[in-house]
Protein backbone atom coordinates (compact mmCIF):
# COMPACT_ATOMS: atom_id res chain seq x y z
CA UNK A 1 3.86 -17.63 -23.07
CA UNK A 2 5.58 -14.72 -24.48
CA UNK A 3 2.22 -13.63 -25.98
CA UNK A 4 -0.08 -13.71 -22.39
CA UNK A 5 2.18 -11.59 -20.52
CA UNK A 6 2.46 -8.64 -22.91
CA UNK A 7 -1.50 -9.13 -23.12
CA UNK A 8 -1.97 -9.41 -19.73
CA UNK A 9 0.47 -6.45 -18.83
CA UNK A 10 -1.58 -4.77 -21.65
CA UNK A 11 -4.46 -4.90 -20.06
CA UNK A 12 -3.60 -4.79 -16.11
CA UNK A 13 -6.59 -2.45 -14.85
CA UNK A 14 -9.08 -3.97 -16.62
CA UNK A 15 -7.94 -7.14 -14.88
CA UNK A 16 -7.43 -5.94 -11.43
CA UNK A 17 -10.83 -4.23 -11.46
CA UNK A 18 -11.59 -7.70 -12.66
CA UNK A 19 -10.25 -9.48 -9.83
CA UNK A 20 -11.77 -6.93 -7.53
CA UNK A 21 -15.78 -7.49 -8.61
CA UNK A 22 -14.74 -10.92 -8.37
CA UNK A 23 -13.11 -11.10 -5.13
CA UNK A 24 -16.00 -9.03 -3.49
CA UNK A 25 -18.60 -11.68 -5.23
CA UNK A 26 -17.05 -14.73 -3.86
CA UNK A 27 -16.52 -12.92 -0.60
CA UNK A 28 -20.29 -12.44 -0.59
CA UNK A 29 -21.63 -16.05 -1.97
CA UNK A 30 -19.26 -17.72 0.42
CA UNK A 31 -18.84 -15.91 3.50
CA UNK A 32 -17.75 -19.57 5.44
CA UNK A 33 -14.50 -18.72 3.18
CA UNK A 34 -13.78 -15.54 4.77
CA UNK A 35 -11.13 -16.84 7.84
CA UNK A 36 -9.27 -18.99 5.11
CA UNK A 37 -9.01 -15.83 2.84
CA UNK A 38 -7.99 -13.68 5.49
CA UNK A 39 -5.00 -16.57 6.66
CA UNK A 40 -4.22 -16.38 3.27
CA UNK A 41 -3.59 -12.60 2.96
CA UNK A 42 -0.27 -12.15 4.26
CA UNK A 43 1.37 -15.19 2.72
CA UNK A 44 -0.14 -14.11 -0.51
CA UNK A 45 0.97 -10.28 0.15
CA UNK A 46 4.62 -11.51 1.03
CA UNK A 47 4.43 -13.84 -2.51
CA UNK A 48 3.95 -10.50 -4.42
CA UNK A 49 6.62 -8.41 -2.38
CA UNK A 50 8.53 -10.79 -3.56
CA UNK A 51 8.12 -10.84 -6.79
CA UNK A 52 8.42 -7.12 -6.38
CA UNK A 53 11.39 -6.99 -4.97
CA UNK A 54 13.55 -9.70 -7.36
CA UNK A 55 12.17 -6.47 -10.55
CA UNK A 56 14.27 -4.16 -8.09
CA UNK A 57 18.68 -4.60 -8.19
CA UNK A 58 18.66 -4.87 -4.30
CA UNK A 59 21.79 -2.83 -4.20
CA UNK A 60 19.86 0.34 -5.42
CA UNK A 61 18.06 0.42 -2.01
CA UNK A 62 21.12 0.72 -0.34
CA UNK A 63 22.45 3.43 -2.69
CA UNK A 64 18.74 5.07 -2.16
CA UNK A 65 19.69 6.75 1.32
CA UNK A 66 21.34 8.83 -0.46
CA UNK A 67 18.46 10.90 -1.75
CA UNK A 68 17.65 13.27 1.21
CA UNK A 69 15.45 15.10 -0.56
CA UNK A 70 13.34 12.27 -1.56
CA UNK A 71 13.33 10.34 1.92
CA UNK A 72 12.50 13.80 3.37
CA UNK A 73 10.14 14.64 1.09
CA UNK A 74 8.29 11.13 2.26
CA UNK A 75 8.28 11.35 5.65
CA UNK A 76 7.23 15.19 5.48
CA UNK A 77 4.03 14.33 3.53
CA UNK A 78 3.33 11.36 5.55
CA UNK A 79 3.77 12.45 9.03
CA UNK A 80 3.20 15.96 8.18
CA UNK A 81 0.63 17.00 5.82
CA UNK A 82 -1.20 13.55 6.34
CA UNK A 83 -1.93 14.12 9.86
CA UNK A 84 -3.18 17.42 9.00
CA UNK A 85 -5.67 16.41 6.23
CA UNK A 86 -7.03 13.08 8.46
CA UNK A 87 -8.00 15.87 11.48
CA UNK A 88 -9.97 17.44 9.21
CA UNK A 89 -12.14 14.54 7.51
CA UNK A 90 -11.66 13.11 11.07
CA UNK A 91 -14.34 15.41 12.19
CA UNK A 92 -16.90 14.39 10.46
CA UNK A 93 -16.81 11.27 12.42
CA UNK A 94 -16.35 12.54 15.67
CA UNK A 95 -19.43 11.65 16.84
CA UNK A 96 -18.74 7.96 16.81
CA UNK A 97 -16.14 6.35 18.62
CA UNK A 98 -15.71 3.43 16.80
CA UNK A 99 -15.62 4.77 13.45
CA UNK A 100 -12.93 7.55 14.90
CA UNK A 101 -11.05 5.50 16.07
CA UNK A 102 -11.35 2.80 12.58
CA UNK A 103 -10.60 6.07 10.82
CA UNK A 104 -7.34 7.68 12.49
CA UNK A 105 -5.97 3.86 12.66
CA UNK A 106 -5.92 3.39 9.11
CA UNK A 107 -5.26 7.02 7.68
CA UNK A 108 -2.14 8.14 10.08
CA UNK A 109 -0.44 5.00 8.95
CA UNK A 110 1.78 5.05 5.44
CA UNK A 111 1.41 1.75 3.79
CA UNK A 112 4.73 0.22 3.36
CA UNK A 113 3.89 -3.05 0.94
CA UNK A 114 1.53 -3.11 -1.82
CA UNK A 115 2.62 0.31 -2.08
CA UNK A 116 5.92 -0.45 -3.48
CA UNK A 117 3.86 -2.61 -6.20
CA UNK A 118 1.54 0.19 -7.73
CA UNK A 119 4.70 2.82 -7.52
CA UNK A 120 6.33 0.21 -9.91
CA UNK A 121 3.29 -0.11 -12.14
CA UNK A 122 3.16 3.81 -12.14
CA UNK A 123 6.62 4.05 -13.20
CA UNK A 124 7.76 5.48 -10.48
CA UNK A 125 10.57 5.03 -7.94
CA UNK A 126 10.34 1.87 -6.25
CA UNK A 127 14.32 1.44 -5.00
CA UNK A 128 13.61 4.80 -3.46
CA UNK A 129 10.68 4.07 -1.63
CA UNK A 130 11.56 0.07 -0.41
CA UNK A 131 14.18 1.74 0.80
CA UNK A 132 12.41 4.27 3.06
CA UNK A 133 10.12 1.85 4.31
CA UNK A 134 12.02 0.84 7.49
CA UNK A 135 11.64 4.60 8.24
CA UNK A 136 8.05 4.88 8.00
CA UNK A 137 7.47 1.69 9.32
CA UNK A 138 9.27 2.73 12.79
CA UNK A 139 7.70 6.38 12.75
CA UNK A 140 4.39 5.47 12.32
CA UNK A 141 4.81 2.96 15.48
CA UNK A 142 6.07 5.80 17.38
CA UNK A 143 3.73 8.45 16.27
CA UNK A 144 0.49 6.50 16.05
CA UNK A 145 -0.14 6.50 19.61
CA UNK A 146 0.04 10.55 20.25
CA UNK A 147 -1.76 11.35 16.93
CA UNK A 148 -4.70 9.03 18.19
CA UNK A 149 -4.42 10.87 21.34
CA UNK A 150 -4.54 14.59 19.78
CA UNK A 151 -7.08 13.19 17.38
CA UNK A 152 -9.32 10.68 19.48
CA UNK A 153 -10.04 9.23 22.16
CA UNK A 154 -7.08 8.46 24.71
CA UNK A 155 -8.83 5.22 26.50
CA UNK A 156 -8.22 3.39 23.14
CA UNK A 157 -4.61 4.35 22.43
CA UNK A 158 -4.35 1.70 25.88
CA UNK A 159 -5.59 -1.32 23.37
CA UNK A 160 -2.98 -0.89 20.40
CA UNK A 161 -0.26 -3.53 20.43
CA UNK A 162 2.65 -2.91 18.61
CA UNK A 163 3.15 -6.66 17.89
CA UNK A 164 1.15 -7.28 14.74
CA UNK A 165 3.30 -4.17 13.34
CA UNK A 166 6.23 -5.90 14.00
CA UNK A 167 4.69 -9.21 13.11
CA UNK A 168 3.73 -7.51 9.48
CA UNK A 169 6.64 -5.90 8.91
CA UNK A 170 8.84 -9.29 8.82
CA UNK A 171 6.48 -11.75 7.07
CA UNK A 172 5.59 -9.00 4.33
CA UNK A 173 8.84 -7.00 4.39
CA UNK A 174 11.84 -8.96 5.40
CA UNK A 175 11.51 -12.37 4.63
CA UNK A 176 10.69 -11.47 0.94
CA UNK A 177 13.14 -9.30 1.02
CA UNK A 178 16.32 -11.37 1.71
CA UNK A 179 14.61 -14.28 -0.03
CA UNK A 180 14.89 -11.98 -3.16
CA UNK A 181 18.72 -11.09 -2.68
CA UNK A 182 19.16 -15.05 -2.38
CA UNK A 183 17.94 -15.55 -5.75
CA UNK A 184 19.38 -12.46 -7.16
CA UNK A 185 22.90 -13.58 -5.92
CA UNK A 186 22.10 -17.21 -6.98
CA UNK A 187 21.51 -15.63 -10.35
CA UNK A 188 24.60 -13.97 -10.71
CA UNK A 189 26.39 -17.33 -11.30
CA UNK A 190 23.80 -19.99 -12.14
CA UNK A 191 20.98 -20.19 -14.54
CA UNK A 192 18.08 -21.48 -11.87
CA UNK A 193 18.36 -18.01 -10.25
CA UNK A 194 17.63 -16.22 -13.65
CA UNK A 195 15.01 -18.62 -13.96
CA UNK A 196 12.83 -17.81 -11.27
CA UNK A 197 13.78 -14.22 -11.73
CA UNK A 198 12.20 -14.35 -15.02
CA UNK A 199 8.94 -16.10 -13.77
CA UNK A 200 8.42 -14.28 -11.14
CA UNK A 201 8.15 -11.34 -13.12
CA UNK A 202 6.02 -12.56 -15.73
CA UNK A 203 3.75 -13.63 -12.79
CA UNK A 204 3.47 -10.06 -11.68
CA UNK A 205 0.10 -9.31 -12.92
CA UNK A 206 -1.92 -12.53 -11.59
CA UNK A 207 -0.23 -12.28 -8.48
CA UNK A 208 -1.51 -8.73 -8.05
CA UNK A 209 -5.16 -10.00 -8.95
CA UNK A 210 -4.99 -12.86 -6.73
CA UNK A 211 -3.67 -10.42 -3.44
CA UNK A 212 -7.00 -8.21 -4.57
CA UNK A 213 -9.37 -10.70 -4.86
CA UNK A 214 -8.18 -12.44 -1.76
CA UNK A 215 -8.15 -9.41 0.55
CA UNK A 216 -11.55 -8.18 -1.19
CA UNK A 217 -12.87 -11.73 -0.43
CA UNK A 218 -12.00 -12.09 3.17
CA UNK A 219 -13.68 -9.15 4.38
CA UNK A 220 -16.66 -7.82 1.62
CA UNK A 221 -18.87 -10.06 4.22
CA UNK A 222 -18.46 -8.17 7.64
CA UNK A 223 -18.47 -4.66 5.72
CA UNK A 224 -22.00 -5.68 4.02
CA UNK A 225 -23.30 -6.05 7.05
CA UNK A 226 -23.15 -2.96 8.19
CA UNK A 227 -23.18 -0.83 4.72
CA UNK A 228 -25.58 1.58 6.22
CA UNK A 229 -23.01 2.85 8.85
CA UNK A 230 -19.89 2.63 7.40
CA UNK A 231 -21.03 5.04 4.10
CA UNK A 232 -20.36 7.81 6.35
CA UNK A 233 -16.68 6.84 6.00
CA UNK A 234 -16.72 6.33 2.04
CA UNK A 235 -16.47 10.08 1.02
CA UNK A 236 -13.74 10.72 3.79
CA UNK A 237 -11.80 8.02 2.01
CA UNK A 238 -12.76 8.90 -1.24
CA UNK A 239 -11.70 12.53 -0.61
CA UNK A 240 -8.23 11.64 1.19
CA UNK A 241 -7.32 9.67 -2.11
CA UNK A 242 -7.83 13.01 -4.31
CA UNK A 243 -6.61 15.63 -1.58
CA UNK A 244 -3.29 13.26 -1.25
CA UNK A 245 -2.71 13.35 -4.76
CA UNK A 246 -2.45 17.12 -5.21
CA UNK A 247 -0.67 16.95 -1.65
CA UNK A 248 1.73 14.36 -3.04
CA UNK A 249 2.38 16.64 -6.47
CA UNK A 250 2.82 19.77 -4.70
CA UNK A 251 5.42 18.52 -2.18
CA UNK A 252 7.62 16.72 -4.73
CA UNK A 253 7.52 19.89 -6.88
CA UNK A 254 8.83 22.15 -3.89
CA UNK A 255 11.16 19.84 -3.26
CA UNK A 256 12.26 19.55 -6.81
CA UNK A 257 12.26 16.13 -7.19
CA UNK A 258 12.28 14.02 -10.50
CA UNK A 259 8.85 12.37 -12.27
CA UNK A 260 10.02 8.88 -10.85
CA UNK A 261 10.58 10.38 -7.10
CA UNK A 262 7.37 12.75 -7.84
CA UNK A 263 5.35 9.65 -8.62
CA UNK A 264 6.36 7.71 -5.35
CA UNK A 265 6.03 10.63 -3.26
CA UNK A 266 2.37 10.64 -4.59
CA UNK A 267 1.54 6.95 -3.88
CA UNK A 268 3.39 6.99 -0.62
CA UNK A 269 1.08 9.84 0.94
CA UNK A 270 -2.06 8.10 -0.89
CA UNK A 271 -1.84 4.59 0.44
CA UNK A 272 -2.52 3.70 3.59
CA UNK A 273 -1.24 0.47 5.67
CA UNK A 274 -4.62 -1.34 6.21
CA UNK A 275 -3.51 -4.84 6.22
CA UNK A 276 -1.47 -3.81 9.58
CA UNK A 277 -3.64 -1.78 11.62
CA UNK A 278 -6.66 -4.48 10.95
CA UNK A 279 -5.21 -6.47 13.84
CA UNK A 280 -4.88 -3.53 16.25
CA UNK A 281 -8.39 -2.19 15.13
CA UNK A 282 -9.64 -6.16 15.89
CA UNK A 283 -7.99 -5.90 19.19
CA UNK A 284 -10.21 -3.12 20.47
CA UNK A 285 -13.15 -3.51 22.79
CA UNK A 286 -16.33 -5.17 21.45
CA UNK A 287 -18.16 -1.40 21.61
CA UNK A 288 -15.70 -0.01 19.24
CA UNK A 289 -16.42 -3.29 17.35
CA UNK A 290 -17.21 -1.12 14.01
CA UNK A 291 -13.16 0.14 13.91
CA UNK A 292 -11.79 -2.93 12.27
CA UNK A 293 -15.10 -2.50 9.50
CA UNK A 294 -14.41 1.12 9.14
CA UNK A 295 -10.56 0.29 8.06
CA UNK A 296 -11.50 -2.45 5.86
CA UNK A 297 -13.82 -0.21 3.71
CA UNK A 298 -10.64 1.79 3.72
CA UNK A 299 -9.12 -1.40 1.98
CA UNK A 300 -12.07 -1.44 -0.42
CA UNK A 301 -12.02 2.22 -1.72
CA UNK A 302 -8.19 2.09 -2.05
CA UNK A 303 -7.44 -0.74 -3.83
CA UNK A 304 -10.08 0.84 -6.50
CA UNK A 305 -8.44 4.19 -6.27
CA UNK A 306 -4.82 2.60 -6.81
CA UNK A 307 -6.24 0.82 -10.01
CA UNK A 308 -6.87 4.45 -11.15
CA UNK A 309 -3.95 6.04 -9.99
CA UNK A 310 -2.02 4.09 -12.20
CA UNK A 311 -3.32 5.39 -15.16
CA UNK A 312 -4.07 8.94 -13.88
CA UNK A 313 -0.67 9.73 -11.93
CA UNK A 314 1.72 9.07 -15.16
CA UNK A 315 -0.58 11.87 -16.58
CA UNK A 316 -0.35 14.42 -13.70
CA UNK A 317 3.52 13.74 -13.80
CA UNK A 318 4.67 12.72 -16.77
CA UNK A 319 7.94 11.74 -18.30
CA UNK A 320 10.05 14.09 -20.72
CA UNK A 321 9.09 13.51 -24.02
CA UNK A 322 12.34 12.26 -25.09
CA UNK A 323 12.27 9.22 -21.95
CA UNK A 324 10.51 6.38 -22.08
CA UNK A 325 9.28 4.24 -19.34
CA UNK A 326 10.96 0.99 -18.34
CA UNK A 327 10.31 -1.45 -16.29
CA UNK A 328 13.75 -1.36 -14.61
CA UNK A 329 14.85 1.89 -12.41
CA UNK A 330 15.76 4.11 -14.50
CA UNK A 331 19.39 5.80 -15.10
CA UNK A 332 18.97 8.43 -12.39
CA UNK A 333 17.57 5.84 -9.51
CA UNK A 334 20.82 4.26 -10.33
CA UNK A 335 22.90 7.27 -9.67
């Protein structure tokens, strides 16, 4: 068993762009099996939090406040610089109501799960960030609506819901969550804990392909259909991934944060929180019917450009040469 995980960890992007091509064939030789795919999405999601969450000593999140710099260093990028970047590449769209409004939706909101997951695979501060995820969770609620006024149009804002947010936030975020600090207390004092600690995180990897292929799956279909208008949004997505990067770098270097903080900073600006705002962007009227489309290619282009920012933000910010990466927080996350 040993043997499969170290070849599987080996070989991680060449497996998730693996389950990706096969998520997004399924989803299109099957599209009856799209509503079962996308009920399946958040339990699977909360499954790999999770497991996320039991690699992380709970008790560093708490210690994580701490690190004003950091925290501020998040929510400046995210509710600063991002808003700034999306009214730019927002313009290009302007002209269509539906894919505006698809667009500003997905890109003004900081993704707060799978996030956590690709900062951990990146080596980079995952205590840190779990830990300002309330934060950005609650901001982006609060700041959604006026952005989306500055930004769009202001008959729209009247059709977002802040239910499915709060409806996300506790099947993907808290239930996981405490469910994790069960077992890790269980552990402390009985064998079963460390158990399922253990398999959990050797199950890492094919829960991470199973969350892509099912999310690719459920919604490859309905984006197909209309290709032809949503490729005016691929480039705007495409460019936010590599604008956010250098954004992401820049800001953590001002700030004088450390590779691990730099590298979550980076990943927290970059990913967005599509598997939230789809059920606000469903909710609109049936002539902005394209929004919910336009943030699901968002889905598409990401996950693809998280697969490669795994590999490529290690090099932009890499480790001294005398530290090696672990798979536990390092020595100064635990300070």
């Amino acid at each position: 068993m040993l043997h499969i995980v170290t070849w599987w960890d080996k070989h991680q992007v060449a497996l998730y762009l693996a389950a990706i091509f096969f998520g997004g064939v399924f989803g299109v030789l099957a599209p009856a099996a799209a509503p079962v795919l996308t009920a399946a999405t958040n339990p699977v999601l909360a499954v790999l939090l999770f497991a996320t969450f039991l690699a992380v000593p709970l008790i560093e999140v708490g210690r994580s406040f701490k690190h004003v710099r950091f925290l501020g260093t998040v929510l400046v990028v995210n509710f600063l610089f991002v808003p700034l970047v999306v009214f730019g590449l927002s313009r290009f769209v302007v002209d269509d109501q539906g894919l505006l409004i698809g667009v500003l939706l997905v890109l003004l909101t900081p993704c707060v799960d799978y996030v956590i997951v690709f900062t951990g695979l990146a080596g980079g501060a995952k205590a840190r960030l779990l830990a300002a995820t309330p934060l950005l969770m609650l901001l982006q609620i609060l700041l959604l609506p006026p952005y989306l006024l500055l930004f769009g149009d202001g008959e729209a804002v009247q059709h977002i819901e802040v239910a499915p947010f709060v409806e996300a936030f506790v099947v993907i975020i808290v239930i996981p969550l405490v469910a994790a600090a069960i077992v890790q207390a269980v552990a402390r004092r009985h064998r079963a804990g460390h158990t399922i600690e253990q398999v959990m995180a050797a199950a890492m990897v094919p829960l991470m392909m199973l969350t892509l292929a099912v999310v690719i799956g459920s919604q490859i279909a309905a984006v197909g259909g209309q290709a032809v208008a949503l490729l005016r949004v691929v480039p705007l997505y495409v460019a936010f991934l590599v604008v956010m990067l250098f954004v992401g770098l820049g800001a953590s270097r001002v700030a004088r944060l450390d590779v691990p903080e730099t590298r979550a900073v980076i990943f927290s600006g970059a990913t967005r929180n599509s598997l939230v705002v789809l059920p606000l962007a469903l909710a609109l009227p049936a002539e902005l019917a394209i929004a919910p489309l336009a943030v699901v290619t968002q889905t598409l282009v990401e996950l693809v450009g998280m697969v490669l920012y795994v590999r490529l933000v290690p090099r932009l910010a890499p480790l001294p040469t005398c530290q090696m990466p672990a798979t536990r927080p390092s020595e100064s996350e635990l300070e």
